[in-house]
N, C-alpha and C. Protein backbone atom coordinates (compact mmCIF):
# COMPACT_ATOMS: atom_id res chain seq x y z
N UNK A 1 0.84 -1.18 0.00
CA UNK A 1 0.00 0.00 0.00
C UNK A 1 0.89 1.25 0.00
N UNK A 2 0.64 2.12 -0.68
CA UNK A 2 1.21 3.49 -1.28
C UNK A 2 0.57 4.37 0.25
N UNK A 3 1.86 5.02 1.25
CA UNK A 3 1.76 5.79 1.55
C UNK A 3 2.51 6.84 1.26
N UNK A 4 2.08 8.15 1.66
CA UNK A 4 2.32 9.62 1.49
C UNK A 4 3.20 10.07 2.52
N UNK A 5 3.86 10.80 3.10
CA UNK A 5 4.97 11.21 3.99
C UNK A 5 4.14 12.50 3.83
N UNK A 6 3.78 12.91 5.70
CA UNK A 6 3.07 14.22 5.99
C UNK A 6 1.33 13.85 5.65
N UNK A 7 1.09 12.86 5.45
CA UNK A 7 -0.46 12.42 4.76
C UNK A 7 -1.21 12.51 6.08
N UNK A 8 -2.56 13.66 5.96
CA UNK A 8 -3.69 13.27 7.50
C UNK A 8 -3.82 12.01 7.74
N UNK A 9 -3.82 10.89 6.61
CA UNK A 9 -4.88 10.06 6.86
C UNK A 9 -3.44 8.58 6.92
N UNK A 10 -2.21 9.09 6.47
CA UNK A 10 -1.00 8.26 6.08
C UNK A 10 0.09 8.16 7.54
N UNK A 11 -0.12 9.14 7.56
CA UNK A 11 0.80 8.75 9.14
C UNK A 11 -0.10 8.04 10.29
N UNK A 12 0.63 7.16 11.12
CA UNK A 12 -0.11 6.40 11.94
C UNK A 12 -0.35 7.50 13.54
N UNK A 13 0.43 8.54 13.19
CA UNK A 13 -0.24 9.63 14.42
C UNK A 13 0.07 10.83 13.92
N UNK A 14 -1.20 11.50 13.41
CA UNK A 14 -1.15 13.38 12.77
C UNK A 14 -1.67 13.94 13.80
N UNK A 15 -0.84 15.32 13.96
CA UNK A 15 -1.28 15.81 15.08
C UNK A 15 -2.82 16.32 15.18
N UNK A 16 -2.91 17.08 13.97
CA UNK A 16 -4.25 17.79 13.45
C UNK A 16 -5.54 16.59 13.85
N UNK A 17 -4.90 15.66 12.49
CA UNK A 17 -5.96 14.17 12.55
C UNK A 17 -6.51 13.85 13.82
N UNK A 18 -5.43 13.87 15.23
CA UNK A 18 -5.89 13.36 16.33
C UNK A 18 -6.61 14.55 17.47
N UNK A 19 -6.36 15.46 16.55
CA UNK A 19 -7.11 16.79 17.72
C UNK A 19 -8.34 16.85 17.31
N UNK A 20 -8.75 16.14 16.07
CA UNK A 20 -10.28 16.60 15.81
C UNK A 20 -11.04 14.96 15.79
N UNK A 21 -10.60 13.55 15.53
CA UNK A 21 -11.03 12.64 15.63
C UNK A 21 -10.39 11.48 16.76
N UNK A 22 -11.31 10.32 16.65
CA UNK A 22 -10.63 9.21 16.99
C UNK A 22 -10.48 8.00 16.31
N UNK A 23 -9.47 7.57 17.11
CA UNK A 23 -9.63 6.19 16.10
C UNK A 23 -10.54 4.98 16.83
N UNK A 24 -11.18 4.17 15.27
CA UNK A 24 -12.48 3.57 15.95
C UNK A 24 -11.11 2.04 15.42
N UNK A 25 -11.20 1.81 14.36
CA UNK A 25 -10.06 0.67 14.02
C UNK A 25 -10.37 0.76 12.14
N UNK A 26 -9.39 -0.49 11.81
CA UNK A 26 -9.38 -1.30 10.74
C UNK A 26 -10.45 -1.80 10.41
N UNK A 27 -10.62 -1.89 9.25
CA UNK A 27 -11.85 -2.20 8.34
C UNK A 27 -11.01 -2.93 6.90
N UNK A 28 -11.65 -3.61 6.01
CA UNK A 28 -11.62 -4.25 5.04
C UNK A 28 -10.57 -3.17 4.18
N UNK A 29 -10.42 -2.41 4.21
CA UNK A 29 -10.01 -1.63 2.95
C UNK A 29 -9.16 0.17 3.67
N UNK A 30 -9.99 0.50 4.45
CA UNK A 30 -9.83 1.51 5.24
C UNK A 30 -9.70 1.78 7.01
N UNK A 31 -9.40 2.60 7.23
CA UNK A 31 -9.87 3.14 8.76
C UNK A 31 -10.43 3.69 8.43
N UNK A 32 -11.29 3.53 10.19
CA UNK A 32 -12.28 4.31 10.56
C UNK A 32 -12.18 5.13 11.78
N UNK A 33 -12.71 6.52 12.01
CA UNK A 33 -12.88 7.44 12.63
C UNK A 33 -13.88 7.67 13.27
N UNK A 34 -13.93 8.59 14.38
CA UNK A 34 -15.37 8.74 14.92
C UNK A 34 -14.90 10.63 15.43
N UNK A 35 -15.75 11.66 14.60
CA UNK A 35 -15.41 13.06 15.10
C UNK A 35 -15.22 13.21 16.38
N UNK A 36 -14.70 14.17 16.78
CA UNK A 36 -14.97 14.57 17.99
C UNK A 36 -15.85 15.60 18.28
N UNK A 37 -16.43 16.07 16.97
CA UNK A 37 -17.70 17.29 17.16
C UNK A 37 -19.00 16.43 17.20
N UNK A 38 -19.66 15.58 17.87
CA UNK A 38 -20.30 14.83 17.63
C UNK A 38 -22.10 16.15 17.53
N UNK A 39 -22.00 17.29 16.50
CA UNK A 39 -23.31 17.94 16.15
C UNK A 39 -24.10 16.94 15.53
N UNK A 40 -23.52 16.13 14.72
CA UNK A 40 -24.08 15.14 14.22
C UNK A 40 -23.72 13.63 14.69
N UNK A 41 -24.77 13.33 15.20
CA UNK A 41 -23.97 12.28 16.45
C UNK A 41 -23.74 10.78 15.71
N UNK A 42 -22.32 10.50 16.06
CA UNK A 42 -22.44 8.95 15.14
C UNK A 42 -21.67 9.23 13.71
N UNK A 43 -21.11 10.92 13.94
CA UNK A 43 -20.24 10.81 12.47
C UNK A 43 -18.89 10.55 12.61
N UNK A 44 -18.43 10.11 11.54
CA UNK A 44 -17.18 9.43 11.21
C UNK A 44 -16.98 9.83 10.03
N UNK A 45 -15.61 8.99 9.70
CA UNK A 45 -14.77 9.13 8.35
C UNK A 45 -14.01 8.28 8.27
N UNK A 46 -13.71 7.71 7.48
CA UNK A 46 -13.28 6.43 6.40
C UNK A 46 -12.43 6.51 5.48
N UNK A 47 -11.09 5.97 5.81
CA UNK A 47 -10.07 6.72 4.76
C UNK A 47 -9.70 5.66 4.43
N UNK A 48 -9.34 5.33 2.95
CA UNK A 48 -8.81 4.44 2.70
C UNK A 48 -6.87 4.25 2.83
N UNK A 49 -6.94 2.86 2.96
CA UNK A 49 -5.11 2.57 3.37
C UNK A 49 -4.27 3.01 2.94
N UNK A 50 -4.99 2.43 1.58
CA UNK A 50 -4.04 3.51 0.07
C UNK A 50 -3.89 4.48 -0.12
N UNK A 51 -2.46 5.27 -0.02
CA UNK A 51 -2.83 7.08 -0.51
C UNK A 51 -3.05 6.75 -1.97
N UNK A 52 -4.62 6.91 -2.50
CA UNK A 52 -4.95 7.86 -3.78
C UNK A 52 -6.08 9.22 -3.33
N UNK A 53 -5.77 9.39 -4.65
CA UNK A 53 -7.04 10.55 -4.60
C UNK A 53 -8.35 10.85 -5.09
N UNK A 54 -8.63 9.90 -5.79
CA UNK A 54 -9.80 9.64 -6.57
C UNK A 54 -9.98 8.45 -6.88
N UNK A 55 -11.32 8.30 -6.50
CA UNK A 55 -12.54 6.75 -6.54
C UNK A 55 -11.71 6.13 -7.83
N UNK A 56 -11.95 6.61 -9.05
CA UNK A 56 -11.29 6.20 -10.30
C UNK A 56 -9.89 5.42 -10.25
N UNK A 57 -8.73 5.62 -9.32
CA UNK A 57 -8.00 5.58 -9.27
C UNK A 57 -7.56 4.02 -8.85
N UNK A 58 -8.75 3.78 -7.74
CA UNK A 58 -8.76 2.48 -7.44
C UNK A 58 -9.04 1.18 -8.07
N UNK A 59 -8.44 0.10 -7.77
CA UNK A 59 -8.87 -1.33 -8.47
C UNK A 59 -10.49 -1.77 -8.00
N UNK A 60 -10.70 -2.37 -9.31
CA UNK A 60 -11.57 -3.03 -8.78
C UNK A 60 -12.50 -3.35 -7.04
N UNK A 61 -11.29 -4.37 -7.16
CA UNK A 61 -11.26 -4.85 -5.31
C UNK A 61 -11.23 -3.72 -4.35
N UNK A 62 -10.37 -2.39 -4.60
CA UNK A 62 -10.19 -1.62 -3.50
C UNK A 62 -11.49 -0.35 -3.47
N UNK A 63 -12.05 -0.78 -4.64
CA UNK A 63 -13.64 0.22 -4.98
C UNK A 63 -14.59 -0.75 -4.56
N UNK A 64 -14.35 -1.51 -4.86
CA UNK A 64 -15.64 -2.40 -3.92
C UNK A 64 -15.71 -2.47 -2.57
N UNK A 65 -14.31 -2.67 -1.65
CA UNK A 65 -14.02 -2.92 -0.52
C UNK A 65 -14.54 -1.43 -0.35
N UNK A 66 -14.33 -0.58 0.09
CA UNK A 66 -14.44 0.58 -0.05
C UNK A 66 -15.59 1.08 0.19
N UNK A 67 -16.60 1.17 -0.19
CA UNK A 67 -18.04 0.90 -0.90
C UNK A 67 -18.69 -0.39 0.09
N UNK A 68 -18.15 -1.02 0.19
CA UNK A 68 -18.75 -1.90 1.16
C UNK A 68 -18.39 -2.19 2.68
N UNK A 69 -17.26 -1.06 3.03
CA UNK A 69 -17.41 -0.61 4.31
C UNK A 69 -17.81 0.49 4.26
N UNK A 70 -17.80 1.51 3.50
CA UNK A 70 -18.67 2.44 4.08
C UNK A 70 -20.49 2.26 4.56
N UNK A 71 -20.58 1.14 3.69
CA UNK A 71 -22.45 0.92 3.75
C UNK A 71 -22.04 -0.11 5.01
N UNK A 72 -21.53 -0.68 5.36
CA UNK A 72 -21.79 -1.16 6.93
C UNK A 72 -21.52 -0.70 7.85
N UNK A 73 -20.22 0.71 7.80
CA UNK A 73 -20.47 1.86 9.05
C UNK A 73 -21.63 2.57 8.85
N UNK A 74 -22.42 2.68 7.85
CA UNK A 74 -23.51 3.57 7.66
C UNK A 74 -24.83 2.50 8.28
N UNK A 75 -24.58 1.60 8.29
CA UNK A 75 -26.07 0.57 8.62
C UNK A 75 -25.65 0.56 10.37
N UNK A 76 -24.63 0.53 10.61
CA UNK A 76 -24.29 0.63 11.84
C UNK A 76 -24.69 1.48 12.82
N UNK A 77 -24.28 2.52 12.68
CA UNK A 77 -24.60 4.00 12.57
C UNK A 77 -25.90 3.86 12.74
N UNK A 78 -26.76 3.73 11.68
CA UNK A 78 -28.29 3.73 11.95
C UNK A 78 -28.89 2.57 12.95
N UNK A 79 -28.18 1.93 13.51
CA UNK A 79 -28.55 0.90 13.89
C UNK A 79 -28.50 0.96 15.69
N UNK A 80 -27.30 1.79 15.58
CA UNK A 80 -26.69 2.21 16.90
C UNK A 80 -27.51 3.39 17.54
N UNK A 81 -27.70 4.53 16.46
CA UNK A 81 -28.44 5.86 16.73
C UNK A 81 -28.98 6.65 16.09
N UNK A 82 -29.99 5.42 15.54
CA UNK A 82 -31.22 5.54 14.91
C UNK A 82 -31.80 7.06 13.93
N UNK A 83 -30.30 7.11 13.48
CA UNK A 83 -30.75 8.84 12.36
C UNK A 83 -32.01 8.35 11.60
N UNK A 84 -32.22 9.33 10.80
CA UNK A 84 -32.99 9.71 9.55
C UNK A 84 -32.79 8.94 8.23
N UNK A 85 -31.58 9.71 7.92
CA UNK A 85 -31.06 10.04 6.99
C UNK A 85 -29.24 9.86 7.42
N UNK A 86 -28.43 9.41 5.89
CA UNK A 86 -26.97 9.30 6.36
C UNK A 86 -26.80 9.74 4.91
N UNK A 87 -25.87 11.12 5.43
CA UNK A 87 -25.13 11.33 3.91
C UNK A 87 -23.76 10.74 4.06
N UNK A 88 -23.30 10.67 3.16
CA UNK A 88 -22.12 9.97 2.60
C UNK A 88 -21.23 11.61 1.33
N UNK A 89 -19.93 11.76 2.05
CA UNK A 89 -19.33 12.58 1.24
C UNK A 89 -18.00 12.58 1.13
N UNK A 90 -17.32 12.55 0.01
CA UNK A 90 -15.93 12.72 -0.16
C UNK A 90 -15.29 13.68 -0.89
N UNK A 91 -14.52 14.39 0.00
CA UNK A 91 -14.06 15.77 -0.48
C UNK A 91 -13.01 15.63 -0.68
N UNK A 92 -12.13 16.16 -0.41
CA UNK A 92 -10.50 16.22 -0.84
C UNK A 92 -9.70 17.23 -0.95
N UNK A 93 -10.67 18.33 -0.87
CA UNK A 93 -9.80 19.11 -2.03
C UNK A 93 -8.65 19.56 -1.19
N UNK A 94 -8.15 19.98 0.09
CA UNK A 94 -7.01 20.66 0.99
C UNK A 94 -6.75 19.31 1.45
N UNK A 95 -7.12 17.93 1.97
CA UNK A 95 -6.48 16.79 1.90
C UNK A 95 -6.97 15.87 0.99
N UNK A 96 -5.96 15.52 -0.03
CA UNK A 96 -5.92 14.87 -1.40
C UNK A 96 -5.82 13.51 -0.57
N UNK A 97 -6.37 12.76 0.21
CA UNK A 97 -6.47 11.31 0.35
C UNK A 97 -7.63 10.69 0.76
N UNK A 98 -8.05 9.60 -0.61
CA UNK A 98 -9.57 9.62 -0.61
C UNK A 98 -10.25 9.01 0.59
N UNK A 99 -11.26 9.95 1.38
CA UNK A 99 -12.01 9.17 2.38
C UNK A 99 -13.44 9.34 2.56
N UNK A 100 -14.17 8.90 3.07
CA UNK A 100 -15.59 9.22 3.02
C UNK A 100 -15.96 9.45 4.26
N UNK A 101 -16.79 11.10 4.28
CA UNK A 101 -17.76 11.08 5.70
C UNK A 101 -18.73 10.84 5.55
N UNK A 102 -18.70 10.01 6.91
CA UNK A 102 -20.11 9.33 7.11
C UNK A 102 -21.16 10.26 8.27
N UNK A 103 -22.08 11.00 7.80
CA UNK A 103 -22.43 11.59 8.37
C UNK A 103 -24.49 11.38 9.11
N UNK A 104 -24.46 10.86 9.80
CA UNK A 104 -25.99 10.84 10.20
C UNK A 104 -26.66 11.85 10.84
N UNK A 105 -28.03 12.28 9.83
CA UNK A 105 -29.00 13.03 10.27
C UNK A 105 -30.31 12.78 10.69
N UNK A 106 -30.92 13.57 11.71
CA UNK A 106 -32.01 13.24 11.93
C UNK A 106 -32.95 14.23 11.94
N UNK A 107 -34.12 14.17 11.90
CA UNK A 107 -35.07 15.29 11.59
C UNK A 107 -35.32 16.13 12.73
N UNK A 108 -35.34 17.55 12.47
CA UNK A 108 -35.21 18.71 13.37
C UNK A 108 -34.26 19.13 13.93
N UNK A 109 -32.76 18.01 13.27
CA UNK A 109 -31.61 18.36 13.98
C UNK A 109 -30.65 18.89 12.86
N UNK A 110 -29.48 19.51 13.39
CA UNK A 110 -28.53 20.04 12.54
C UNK A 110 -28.81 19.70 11.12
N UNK A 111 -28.47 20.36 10.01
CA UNK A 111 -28.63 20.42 8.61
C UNK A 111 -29.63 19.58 7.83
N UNK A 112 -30.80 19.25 8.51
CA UNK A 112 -31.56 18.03 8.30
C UNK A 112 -32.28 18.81 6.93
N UNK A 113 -32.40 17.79 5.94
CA UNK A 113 -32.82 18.54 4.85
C UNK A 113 -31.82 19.41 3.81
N UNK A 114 -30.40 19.67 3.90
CA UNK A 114 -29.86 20.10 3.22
C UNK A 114 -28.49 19.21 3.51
N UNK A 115 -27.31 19.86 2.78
CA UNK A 115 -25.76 19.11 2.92
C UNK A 115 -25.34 19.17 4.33
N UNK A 116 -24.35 18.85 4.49
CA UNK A 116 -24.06 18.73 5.81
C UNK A 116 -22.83 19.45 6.00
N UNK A 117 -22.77 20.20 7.50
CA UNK A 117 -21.74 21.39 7.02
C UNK A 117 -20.32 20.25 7.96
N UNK A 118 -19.32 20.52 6.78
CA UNK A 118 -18.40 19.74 7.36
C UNK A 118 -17.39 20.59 8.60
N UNK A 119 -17.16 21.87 8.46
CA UNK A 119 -16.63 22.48 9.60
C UNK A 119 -17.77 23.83 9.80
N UNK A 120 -18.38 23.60 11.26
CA UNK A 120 -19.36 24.91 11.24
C UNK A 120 -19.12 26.41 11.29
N UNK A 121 -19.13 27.05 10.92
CA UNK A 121 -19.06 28.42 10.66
C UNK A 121 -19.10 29.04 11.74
N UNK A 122 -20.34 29.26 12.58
CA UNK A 122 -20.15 29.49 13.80
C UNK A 122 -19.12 29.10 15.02
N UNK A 123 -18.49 28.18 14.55
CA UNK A 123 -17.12 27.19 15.60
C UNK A 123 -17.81 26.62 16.80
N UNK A 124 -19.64 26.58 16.82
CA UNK A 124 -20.12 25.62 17.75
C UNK A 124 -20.14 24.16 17.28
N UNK A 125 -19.32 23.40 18.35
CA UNK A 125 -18.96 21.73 17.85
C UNK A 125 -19.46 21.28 19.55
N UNK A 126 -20.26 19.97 19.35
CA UNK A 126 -20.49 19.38 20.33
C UNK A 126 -19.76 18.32 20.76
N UNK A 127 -19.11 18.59 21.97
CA UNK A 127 -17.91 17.84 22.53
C UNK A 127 -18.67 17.20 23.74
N UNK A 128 -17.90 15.79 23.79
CA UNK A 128 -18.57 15.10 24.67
C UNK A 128 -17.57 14.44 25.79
N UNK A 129 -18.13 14.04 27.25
CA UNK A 129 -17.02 13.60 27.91
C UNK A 129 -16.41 12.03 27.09
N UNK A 130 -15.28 12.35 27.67
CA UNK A 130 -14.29 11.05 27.17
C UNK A 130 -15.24 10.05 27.52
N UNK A 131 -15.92 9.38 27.90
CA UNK A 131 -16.15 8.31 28.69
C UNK A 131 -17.19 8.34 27.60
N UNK A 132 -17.68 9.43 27.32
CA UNK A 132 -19.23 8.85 26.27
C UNK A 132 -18.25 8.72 24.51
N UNK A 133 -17.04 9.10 24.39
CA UNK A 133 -16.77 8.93 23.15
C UNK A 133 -16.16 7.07 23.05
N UNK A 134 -16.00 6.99 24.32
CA UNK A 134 -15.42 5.34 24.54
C UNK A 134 -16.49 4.50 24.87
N UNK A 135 -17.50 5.27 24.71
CA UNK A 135 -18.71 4.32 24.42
C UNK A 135 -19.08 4.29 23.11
N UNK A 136 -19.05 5.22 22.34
CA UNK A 136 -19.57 5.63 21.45
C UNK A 136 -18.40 4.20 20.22
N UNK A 137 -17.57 4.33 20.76
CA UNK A 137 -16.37 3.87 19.96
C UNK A 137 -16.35 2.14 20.03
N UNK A 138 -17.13 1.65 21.62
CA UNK A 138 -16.63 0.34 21.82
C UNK A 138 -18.21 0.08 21.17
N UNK A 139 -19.14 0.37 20.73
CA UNK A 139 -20.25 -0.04 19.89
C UNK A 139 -20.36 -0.02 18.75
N UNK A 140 -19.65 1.04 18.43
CA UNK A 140 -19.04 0.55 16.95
C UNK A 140 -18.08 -0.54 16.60
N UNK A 141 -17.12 -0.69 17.32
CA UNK A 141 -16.54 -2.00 17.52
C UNK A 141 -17.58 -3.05 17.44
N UNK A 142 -18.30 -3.37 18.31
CA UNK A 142 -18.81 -4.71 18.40
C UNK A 142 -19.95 -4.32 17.47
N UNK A 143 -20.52 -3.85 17.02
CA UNK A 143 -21.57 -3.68 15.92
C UNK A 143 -20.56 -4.25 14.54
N UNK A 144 -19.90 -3.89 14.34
CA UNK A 144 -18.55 -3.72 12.81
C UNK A 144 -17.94 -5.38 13.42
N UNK A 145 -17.61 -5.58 14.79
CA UNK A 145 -16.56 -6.65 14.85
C UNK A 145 -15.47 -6.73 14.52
N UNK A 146 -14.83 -5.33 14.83
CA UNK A 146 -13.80 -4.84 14.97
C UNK A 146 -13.00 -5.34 16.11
């Protein structure tokens, strides 16, 4: 697997990477994340192993794998805390290494009905005690079987 030197998602500890997420574990193809702004509760991000930068870029196998962990952190997710709605988005453009947020909405709450704001404008982020993100984290584990 092709890593990047200085990569958010390529080094096994970024400083940035670890001030705003956590790590949930290994998956088929990628890691997985769990924010630490939990406005939207139950979001994460999914980076794949490989530094590329575009879906296109990948094989076969690593677009499927790919694609088929994100839809079982997303069934998870709904399964765990029962959103609405789960968008799914991959951006890139200031970090070029392809990953997907997994983001769950629910009705009457944050951006319900439109995109989902990936850093809020206002700089209100809902932070939670440690103890509820190590819950949050060991259910995703055993939901995934991680």
């Amino acid at each position: 697997m092709a890593k990047a030197q200085g990569c958010f998602y390529c080094e096994e500890h970024h400083e940035k990477r670890d001030s705003i997420m956590y790590l949930v574990g290994k998956m088929t193809t990628g890691t997985l994340y769990l924010f630490r702004d939990q406005s939207h509760k139950g979001r994460c991000v999914l980076a794949l192993d490989d530094h590329k930068k575009e879906i296109f870029e990948l094989t076969d196998a690593q677009r499927a794998g790919i694609i088929g962990d994100v839809s079982r952190v997303a069934e998870a997710i709904k399964t765990l805390w029962g959103c609405n709605k789960i968008n799914i988005g991959s951006f890139g453009d200031t970090n070029p290494h392809l990953h997907f947020h997994i983001v769950p909405k629910y009705e009457g709450g944050l951006d319900f009905g439109g995109g989902f704001t990936i850093t809020r404008a206002d700089g209100d982020q809902t932070i939670l005690k440690q103890e509820e993100y190590d819950e949050m984290i060991a259910a995703l584990k055993k939901e995934l079987g991680l």
